[in-house]
Protein backbone atom coordinates (compact mmCIF):
# COMPACT_ATOMS: atom_id res chain seq x y z
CA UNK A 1 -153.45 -53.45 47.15
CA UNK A 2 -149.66 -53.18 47.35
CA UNK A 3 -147.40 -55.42 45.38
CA UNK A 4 -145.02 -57.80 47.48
CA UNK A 5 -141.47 -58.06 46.48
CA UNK A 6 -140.18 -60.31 48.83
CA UNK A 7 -141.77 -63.48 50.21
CA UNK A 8 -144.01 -63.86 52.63
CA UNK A 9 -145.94 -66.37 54.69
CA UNK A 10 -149.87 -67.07 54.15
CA UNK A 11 -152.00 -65.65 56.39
CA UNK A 12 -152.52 -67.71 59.91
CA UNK A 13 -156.00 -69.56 58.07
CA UNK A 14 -153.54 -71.12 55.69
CA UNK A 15 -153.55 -73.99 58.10
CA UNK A 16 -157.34 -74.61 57.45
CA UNK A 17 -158.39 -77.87 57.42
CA UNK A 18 -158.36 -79.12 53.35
CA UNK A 19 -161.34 -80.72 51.66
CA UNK A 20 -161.37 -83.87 50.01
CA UNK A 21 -161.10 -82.29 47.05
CA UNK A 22 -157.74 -82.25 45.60
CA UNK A 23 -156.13 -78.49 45.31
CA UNK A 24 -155.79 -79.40 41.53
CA UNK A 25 -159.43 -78.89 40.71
CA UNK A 26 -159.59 -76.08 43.72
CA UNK A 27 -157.16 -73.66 41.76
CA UNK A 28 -159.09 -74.18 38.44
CA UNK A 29 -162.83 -72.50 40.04
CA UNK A 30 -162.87 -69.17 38.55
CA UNK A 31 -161.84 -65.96 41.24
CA UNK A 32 -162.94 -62.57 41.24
CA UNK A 33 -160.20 -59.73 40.80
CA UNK A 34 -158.81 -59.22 43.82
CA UNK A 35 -158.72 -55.11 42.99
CA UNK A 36 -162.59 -55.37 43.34
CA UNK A 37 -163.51 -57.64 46.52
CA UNK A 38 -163.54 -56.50 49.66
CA UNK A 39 -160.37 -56.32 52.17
CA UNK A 40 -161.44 -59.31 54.30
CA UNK A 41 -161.81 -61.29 51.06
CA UNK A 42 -157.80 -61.20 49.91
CA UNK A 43 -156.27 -62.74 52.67
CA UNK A 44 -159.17 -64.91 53.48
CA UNK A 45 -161.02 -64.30 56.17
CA UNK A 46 -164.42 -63.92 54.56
CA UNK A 47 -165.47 -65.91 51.44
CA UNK A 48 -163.76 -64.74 48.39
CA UNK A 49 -167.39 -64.88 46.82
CA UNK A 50 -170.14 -63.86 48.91
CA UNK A 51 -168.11 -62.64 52.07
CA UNK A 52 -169.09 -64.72 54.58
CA UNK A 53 -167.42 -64.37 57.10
CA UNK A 54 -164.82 -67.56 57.47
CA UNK A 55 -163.41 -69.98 60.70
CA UNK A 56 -161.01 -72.25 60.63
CA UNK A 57 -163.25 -74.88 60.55
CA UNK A 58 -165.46 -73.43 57.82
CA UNK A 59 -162.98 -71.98 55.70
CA UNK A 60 -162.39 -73.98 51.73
CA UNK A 61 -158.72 -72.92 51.12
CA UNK A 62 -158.89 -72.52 46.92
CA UNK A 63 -155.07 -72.04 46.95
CA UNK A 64 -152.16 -69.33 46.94
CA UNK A 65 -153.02 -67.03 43.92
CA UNK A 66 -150.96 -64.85 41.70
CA UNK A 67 -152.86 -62.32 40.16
CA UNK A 68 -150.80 -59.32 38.50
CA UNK A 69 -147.60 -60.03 40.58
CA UNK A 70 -149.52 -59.60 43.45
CA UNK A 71 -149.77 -62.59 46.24
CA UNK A 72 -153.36 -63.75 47.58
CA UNK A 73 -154.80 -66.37 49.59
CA UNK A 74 -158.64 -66.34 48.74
CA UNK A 75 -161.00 -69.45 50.50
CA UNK A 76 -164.77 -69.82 50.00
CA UNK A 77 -167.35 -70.72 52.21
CA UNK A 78 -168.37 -74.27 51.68
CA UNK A 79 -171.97 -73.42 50.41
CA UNK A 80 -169.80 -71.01 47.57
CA UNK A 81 -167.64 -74.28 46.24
CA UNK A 82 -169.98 -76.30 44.61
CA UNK A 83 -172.03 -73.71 42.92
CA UNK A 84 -168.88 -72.25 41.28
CA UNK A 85 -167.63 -75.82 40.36
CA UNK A 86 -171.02 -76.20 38.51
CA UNK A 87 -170.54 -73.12 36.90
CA UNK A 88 -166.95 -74.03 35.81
CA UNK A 89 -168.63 -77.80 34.99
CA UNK A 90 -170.40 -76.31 32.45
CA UNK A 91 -168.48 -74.53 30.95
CA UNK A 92 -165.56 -76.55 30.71
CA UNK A 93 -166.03 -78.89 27.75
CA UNK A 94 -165.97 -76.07 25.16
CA UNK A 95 -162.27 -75.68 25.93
CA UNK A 96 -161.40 -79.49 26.63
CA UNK A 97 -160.25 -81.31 23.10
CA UNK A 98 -160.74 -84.67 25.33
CA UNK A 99 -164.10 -83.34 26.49
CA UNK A 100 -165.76 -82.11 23.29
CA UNK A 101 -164.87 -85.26 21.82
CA UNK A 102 -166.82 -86.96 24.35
CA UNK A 103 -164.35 -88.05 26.82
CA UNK A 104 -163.79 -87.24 30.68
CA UNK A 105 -160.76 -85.61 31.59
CA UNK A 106 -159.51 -85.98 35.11
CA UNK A 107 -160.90 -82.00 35.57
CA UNK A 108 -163.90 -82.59 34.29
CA UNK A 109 -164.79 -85.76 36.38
CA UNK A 110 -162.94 -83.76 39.88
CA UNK A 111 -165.36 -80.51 39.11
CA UNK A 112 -168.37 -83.16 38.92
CA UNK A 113 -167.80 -84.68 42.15
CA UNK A 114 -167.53 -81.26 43.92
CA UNK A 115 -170.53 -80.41 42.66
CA UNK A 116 -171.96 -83.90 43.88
CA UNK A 117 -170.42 -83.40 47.16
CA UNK A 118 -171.63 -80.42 47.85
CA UNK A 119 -175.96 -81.42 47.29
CA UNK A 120 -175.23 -83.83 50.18
């Protein structure tokens, strides 16, 4: 992967359609490193998880990345999104001071309703 020094645009799915889930809680679902997925998964156009292979229509933009000064633009496959927001549901209160002390934070309650979401 080469390292970009200058800016440039988001690949031509960065105008996929958003979900009703707000970026915020997108950019927080763990990614794999971007050295070891597969060409089509970088920019995109198959699902940064299980490379499916992505439309417009299907695509779940997770957000511009920065990994290593390098510039990304994973998305998932919608089946993809709520099993790794369960994942990250789970594990999440460990590191949350509002959370462990029995609280909700605004992540916490976002990463639930993907995971809700995505059983219907």
């Amino acid at each position: 992967m080469s390292q970009i020094t200058e800016p440039v645009e988001a690949p031509s799915m960065s105008a996929t359609p958003d979900t009703q889930h707000p970026p915020s809680i997108l950019r927080t679902l763990p990614l794999p490193d971007p050295d070891g997925i597969a060409d089509a998964q970088r920019p995109g156009t198959s699902c940064v998880w299980c490379q499916a292979e992505l439309t417009i229509a299907t695509a779940v933009n997770l957000g511009e990345r920065v990994t290593g000064g390098l510039r990304w633009w994973p998305r998932s496959c919608p089946a993809c999104v709520p099993v790794k927001a369960h994942r990250a549901l789970l594990d999440h209160p460990a590191g949350c001071a509002e959370c462990a002390g029995g609280g909700r934070c605004g992540l916490l309650v976002g990463l639930y309703r993907v995971v809700r979401d995505g059983m219907r």
